[in-house]
Protein backbone atom coordinates (compact mmCIF):
# COMPACT_ATOMS: atom_id res chain seq x y z
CA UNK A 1 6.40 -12.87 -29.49
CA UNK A 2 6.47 -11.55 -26.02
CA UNK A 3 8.99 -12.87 -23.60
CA UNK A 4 8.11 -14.84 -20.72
CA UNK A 5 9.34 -13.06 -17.41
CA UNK A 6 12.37 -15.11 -15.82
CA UNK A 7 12.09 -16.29 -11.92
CA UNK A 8 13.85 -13.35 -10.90
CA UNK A 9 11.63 -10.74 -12.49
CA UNK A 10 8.55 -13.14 -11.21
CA UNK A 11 10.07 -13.06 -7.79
CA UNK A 12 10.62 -9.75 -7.62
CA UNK A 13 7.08 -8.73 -8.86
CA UNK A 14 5.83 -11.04 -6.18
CA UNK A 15 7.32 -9.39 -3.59
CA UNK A 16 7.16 -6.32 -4.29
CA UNK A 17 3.18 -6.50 -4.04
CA UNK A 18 3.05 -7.47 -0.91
CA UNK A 19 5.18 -4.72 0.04
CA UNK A 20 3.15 -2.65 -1.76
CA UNK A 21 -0.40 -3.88 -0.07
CA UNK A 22 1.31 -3.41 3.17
CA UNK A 23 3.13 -0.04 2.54
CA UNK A 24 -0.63 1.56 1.29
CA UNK A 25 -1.82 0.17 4.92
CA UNK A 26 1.26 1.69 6.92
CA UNK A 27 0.37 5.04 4.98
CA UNK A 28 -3.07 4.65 5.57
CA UNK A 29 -2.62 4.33 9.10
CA UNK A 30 -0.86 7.03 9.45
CA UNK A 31 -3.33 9.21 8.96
CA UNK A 32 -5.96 7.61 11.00
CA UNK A 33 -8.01 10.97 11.63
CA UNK A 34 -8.19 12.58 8.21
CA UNK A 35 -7.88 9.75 6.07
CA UNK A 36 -5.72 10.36 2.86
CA UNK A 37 -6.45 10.60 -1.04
CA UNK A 38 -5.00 8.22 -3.65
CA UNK A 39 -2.32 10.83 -4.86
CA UNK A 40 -1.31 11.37 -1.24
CA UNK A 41 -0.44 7.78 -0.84
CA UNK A 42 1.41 7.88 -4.09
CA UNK A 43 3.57 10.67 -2.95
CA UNK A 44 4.50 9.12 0.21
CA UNK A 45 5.35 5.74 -1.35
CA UNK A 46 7.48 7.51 -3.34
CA UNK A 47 9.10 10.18 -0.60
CA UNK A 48 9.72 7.41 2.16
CA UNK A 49 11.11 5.15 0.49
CA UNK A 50 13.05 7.25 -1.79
CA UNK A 51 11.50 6.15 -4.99
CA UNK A 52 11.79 2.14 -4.42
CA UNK A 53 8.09 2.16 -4.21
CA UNK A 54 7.26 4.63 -6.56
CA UNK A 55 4.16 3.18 -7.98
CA UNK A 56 1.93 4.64 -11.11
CA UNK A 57 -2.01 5.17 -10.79
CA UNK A 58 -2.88 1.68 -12.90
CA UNK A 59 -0.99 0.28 -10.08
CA UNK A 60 -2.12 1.59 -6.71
CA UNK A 61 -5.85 2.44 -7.69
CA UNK A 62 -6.35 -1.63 -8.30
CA UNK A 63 -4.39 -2.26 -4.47
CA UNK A 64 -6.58 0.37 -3.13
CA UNK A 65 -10.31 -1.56 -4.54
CA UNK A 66 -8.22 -4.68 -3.25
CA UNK A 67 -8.31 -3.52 -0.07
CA UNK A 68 -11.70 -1.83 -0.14
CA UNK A 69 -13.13 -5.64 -1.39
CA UNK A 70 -11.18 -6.98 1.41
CA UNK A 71 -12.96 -4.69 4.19
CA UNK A 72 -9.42 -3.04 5.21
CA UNK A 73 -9.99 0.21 3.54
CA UNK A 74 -13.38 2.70 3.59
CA UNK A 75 -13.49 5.53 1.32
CA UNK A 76 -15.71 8.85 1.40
CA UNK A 77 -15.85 11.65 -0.55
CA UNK A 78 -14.09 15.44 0.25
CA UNK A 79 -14.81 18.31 -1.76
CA UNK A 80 -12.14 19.76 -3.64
CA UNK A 81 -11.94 23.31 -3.92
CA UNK A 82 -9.69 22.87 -7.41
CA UNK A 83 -11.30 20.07 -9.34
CA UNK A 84 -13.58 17.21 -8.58
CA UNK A 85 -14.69 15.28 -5.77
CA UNK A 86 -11.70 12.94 -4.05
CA UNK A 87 -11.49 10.21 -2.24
CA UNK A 88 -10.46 9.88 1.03
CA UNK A 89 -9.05 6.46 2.34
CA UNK A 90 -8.98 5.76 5.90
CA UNK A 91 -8.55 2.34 7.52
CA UNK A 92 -11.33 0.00 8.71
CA UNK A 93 -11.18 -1.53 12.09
CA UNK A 94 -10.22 -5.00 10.48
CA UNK A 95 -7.69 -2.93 8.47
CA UNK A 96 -6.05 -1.50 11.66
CA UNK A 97 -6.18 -5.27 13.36
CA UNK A 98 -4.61 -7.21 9.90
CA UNK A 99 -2.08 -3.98 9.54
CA UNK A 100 -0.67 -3.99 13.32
CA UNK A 101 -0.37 -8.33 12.62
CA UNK A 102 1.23 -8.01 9.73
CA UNK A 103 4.03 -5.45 11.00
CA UNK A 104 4.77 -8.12 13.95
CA UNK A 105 5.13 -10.70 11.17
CA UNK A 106 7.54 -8.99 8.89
CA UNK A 107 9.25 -7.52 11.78
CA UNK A 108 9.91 -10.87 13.13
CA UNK A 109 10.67 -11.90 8.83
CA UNK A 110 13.12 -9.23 8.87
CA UNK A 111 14.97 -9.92 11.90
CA UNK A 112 14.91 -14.50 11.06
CA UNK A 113 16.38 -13.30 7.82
CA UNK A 114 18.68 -10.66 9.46
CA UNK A 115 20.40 -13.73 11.13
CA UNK A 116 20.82 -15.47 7.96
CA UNK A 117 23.30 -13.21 6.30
């Protein structure tokens, strides 16, 4: 019989998607221009923050359709010149309006719970 996850597994796994949702935006955005691929984004999650976000493809492929259903995210197609055809993820306008709110929000989270400690 499987064991149901405590709060503080829960909690954690609660937070950590939202990080997540917001991280793939912040990557996104930062590559405005181009646009990036799905294993780009994976890489970066993992390089900035030094593995705490290192996320696995059945996780991040489901954020990134999230995000597409949600209008934040468009997607064309590149050619590859060593395998299939990728796709490219670049932010929509709403995406770049509901990113640059939600960085004033947990900027303004971070520094309420900052004063807290």
């Amino acid at each position: 019989m499987k064991k149901a996850p405590n709060f503080e597994d829960s909690w954690k796994v609660e937070i950590r998607r939202g990080v997540l949702q917001y991280a793939v935006l912040a990557i996104v955005s930062r590559h405005k221009e181009e646009g990036i691929h799905g294993y780009g984004i994976a890489r970066e999650l993992e390089e900035k923050t030094d593995g705490l976000l290192e996320v696995k493809e059945g996780t991040l492929y489901p954020i990134l359709h999230r995000l597409r259903k949600e209008r934040l995210l468009n997607v064309r197609t590149e050619k590859s010149e060593t395998g299939p055809v990728r796709k490219v993820y670049v932010l929509t306008g709403d995406g770049d309006r509901v990113y640059r709110e939600l960085t004033v929000i947990l900027d303004s989270i971070n520094e309420k719970l900052e004063a807290l400690r």
